[in-house]
PDB file of N, CA and C in Angstrom:
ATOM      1  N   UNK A   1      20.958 -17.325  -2.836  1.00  0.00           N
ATOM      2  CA  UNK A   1      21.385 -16.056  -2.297  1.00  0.00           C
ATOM      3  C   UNK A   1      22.796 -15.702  -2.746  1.00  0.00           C
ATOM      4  N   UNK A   2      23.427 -16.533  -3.798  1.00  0.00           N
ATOM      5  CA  UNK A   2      24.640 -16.176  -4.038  1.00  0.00           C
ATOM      6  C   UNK A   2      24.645 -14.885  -5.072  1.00  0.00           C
ATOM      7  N   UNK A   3      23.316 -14.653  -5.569  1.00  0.00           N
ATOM      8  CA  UNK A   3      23.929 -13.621  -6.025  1.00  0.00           C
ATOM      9  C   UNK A   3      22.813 -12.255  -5.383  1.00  0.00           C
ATOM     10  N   UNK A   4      23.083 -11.906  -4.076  1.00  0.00           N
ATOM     11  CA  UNK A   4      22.550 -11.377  -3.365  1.00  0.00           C
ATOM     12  C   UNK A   4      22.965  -9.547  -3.565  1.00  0.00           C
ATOM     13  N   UNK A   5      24.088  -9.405  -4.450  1.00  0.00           N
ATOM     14  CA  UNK A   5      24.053  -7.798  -4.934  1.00  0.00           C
ATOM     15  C   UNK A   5      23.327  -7.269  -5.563  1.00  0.00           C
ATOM     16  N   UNK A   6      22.993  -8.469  -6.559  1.00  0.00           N
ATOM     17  CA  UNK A   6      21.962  -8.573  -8.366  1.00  0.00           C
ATOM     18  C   UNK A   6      20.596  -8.387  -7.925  1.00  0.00           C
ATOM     19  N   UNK A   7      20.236  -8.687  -6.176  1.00  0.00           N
ATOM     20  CA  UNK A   7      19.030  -9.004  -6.508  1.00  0.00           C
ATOM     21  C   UNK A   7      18.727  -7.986  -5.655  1.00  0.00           C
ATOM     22  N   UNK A   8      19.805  -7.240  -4.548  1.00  0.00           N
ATOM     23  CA  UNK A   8      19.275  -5.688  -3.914  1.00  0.00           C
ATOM     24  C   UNK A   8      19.287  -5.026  -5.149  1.00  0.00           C
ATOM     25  N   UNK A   9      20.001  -5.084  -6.164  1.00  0.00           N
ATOM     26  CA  UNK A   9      20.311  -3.505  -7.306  1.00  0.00           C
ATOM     27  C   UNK A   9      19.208  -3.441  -7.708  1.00  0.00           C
ATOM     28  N   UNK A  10      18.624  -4.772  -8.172  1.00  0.00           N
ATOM     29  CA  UNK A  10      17.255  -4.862  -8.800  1.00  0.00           C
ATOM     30  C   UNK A  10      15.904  -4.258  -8.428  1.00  0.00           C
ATOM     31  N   UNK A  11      16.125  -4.469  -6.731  1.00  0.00           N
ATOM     32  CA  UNK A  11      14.643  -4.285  -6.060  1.00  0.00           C
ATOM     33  C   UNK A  11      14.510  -2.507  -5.790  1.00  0.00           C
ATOM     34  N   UNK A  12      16.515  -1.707  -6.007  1.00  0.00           N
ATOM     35  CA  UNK A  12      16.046  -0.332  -6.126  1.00  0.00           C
ATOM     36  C   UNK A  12      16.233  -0.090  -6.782  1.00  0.00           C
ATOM     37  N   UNK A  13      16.284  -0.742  -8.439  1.00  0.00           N
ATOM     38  CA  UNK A  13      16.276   0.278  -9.549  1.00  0.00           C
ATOM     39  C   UNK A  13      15.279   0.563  -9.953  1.00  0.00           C
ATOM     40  N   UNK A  14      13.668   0.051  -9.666  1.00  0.00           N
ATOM     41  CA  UNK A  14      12.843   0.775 -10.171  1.00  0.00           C
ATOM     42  C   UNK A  14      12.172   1.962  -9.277  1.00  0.00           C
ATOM     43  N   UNK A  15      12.544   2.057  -8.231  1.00  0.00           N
ATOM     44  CA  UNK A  15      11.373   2.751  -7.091  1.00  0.00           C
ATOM     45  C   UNK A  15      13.017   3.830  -7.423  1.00  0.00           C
ATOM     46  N   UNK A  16      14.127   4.044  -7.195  1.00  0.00           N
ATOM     47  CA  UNK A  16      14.964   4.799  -7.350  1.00  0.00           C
ATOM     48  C   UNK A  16      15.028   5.752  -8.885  1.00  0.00           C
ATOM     49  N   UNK A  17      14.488   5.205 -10.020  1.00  0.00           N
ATOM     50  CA  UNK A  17      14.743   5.361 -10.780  1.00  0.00           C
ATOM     51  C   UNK A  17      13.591   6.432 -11.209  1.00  0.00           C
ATOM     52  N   UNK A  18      12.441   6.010 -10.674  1.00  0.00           N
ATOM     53  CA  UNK A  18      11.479   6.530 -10.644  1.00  0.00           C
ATOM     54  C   UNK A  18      10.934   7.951 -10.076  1.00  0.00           C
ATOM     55  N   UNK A  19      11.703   7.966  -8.651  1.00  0.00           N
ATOM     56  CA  UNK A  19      11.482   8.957  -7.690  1.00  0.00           C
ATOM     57  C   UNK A  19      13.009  10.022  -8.469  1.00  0.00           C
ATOM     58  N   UNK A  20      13.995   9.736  -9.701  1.00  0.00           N
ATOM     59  CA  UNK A  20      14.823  10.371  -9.992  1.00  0.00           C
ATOM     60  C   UNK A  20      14.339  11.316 -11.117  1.00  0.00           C
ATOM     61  N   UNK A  21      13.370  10.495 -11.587  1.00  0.00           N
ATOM     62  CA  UNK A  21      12.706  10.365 -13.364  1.00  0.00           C
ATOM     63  C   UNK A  21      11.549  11.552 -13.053  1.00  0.00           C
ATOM     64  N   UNK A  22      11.025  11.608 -11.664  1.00  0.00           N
ATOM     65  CA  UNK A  22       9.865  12.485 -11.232  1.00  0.00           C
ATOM     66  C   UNK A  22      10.245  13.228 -10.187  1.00  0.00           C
ATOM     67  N   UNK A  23      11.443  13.785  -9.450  1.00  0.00           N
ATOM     68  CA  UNK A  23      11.837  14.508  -8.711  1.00  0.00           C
ATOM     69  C   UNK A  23      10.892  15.334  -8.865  1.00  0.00           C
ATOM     70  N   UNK A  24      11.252  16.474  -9.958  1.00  0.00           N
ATOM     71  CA  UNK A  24      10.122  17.817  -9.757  1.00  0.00           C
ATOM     72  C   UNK A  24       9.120  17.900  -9.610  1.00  0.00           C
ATOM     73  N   UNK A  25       8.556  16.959  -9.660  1.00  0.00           N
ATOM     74  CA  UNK A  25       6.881  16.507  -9.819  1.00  0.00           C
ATOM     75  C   UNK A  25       6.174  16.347  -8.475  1.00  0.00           C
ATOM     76  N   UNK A  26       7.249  15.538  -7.563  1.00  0.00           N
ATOM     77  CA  UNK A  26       6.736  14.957  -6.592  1.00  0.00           C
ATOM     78  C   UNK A  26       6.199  16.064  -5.669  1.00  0.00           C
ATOM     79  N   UNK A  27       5.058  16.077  -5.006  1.00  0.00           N
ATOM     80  CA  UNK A  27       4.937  16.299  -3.500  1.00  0.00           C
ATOM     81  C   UNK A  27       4.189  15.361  -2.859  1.00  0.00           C
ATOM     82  N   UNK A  28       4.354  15.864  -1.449  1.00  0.00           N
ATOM     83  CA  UNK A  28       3.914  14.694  -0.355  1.00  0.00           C
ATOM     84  C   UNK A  28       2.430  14.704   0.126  1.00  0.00           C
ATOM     85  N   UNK A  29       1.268  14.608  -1.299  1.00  0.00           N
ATOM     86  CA  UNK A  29       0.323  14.889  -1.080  1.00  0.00           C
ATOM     87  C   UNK A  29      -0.509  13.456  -1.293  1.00  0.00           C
ATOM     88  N   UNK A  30      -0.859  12.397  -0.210  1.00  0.00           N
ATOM     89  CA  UNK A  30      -0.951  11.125  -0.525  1.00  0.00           C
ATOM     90  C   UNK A  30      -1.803  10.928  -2.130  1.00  0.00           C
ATOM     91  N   UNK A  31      -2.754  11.773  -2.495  1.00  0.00           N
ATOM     92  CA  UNK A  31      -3.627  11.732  -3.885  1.00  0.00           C
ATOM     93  C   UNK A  31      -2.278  11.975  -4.756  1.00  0.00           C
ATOM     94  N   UNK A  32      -1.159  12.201  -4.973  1.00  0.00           N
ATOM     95  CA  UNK A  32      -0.045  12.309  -5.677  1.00  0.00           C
ATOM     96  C   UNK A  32       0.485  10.983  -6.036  1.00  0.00           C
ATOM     97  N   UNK A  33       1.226  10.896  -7.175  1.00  0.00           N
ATOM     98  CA  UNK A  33       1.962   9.812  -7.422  1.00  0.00           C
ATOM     99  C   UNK A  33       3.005   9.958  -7.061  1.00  0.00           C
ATOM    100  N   UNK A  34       3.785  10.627  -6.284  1.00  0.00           N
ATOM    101  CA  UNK A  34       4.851  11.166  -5.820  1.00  0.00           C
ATOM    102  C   UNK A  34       5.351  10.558  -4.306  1.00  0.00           C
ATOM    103  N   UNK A  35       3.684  10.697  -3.720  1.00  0.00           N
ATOM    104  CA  UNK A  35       3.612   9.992  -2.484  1.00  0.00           C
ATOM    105  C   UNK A  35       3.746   8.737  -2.229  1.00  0.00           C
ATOM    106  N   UNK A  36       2.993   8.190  -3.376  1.00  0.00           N
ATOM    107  CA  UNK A  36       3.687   6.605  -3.296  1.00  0.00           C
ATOM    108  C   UNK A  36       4.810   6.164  -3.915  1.00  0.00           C
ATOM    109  N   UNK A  37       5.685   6.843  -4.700  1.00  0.00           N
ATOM    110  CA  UNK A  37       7.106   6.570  -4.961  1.00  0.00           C
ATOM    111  C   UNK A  37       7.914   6.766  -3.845  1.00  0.00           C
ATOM    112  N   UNK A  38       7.698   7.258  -3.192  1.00  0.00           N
ATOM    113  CA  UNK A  38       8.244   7.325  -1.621  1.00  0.00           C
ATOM    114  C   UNK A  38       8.416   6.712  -1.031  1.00  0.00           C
ATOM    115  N   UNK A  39       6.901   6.102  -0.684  1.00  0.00           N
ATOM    116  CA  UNK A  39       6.411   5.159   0.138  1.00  0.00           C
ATOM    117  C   UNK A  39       7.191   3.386  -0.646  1.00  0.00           C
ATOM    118  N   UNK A  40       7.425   3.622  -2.015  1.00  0.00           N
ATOM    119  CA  UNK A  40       7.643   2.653  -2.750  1.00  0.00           C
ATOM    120  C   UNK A  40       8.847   2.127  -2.375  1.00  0.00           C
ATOM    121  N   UNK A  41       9.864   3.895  -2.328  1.00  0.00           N
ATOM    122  CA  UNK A  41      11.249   3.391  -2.275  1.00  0.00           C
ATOM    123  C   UNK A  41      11.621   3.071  -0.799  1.00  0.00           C
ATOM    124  N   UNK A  42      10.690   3.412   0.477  1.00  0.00           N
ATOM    125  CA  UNK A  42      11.006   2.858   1.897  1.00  0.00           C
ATOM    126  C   UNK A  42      11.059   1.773   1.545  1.00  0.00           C
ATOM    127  N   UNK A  43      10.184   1.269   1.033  1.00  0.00           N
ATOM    128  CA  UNK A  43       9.653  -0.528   0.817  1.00  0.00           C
ATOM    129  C   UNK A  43      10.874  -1.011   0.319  1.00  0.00           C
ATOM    130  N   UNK A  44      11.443  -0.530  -0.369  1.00  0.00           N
ATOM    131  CA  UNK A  44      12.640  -1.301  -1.471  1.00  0.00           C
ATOM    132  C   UNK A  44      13.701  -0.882  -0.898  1.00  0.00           C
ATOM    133  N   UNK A  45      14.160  -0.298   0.397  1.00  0.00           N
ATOM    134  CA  UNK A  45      15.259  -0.055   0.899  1.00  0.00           C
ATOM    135  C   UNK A  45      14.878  -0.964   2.459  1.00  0.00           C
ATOM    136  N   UNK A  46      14.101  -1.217   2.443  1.00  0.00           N
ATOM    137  CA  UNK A  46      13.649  -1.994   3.679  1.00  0.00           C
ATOM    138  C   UNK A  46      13.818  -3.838   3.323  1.00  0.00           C
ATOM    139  N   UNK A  47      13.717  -3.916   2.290  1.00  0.00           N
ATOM    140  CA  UNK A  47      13.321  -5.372   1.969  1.00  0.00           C
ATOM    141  C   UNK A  47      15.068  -5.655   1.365  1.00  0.00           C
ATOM    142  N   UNK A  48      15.629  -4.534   0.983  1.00  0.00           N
ATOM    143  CA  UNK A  48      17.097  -4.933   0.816  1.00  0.00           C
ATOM    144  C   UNK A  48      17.750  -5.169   2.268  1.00  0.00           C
ATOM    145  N   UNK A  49      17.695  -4.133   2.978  1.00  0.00           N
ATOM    146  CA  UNK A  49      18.573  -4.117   4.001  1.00  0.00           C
ATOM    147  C   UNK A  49      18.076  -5.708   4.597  1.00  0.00           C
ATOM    148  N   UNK A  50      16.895  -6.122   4.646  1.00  0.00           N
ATOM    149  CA  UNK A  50      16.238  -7.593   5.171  1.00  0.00           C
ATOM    150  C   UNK A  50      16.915  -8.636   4.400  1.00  0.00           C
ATOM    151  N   UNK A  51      17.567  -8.449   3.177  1.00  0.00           N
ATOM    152  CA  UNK A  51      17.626  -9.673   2.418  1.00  0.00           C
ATOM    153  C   UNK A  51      19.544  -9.303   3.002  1.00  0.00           C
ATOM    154  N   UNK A  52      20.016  -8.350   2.866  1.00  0.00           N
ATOM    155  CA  UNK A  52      21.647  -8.276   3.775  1.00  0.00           C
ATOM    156  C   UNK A  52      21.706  -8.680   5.068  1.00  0.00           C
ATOM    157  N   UNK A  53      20.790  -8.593   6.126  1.00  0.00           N
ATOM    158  CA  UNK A  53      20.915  -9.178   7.616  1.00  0.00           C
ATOM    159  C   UNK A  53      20.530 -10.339   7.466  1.00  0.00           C
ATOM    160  N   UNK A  54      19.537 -10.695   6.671  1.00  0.00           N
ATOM    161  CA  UNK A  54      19.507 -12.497   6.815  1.00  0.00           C
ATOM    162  C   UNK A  54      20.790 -13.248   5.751  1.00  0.00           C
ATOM    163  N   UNK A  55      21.422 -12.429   5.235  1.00  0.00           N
ATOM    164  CA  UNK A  55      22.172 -12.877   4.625  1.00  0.00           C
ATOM    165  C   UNK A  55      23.748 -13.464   5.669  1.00  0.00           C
ATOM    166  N   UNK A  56      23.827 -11.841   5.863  1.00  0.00           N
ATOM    167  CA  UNK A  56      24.932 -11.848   7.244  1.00  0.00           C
ATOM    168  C   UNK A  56      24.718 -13.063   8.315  1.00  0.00           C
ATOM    169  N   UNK A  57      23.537 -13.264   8.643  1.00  0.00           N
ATOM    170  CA  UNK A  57      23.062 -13.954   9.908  1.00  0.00           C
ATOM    171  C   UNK A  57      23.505 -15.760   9.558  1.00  0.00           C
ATOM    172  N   UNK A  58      23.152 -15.713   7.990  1.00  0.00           N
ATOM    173  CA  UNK A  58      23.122 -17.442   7.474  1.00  0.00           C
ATOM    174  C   UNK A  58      24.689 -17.703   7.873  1.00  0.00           C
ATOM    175  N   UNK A  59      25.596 -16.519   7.405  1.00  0.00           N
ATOM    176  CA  UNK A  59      26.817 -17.166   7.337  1.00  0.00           C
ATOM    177  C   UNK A  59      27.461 -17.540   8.731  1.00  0.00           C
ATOM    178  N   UNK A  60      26.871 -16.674   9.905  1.00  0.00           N
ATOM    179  CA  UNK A  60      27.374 -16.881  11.256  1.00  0.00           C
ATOM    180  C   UNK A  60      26.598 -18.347  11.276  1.00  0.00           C
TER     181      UNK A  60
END
């Protein structure tokens, strides 16, 4: 976990990069690919913020 910046940047550069790359494209129509870049980038902002509180938590 020491290098715990490298490995949040990582988990949103593709779902971020993606939903940037297809902005105009997107709507929130689940048959869309738009809808699950969405759904992609909750996932990848959820699993970072999880890998920072267990991070925080080890050091207490």
């Amino acid at each position: 976990m020491k290098k715990l910046p490298l490995t949040v940047l990582l988990i949103l550069l593709g779902p971020v990069s993606a939903y940037i790359g297809m902005y105009s494209q997107i709507t929130c129509k689940p048959s869309q690919a738009g809808f699950w870049i969405i759904i992609a980038l909750g996932m990848a902002i959820g699993v970072s913020i999880t890998l920072v509180v267990q991070r925080i938590k080890a050091k207490k």
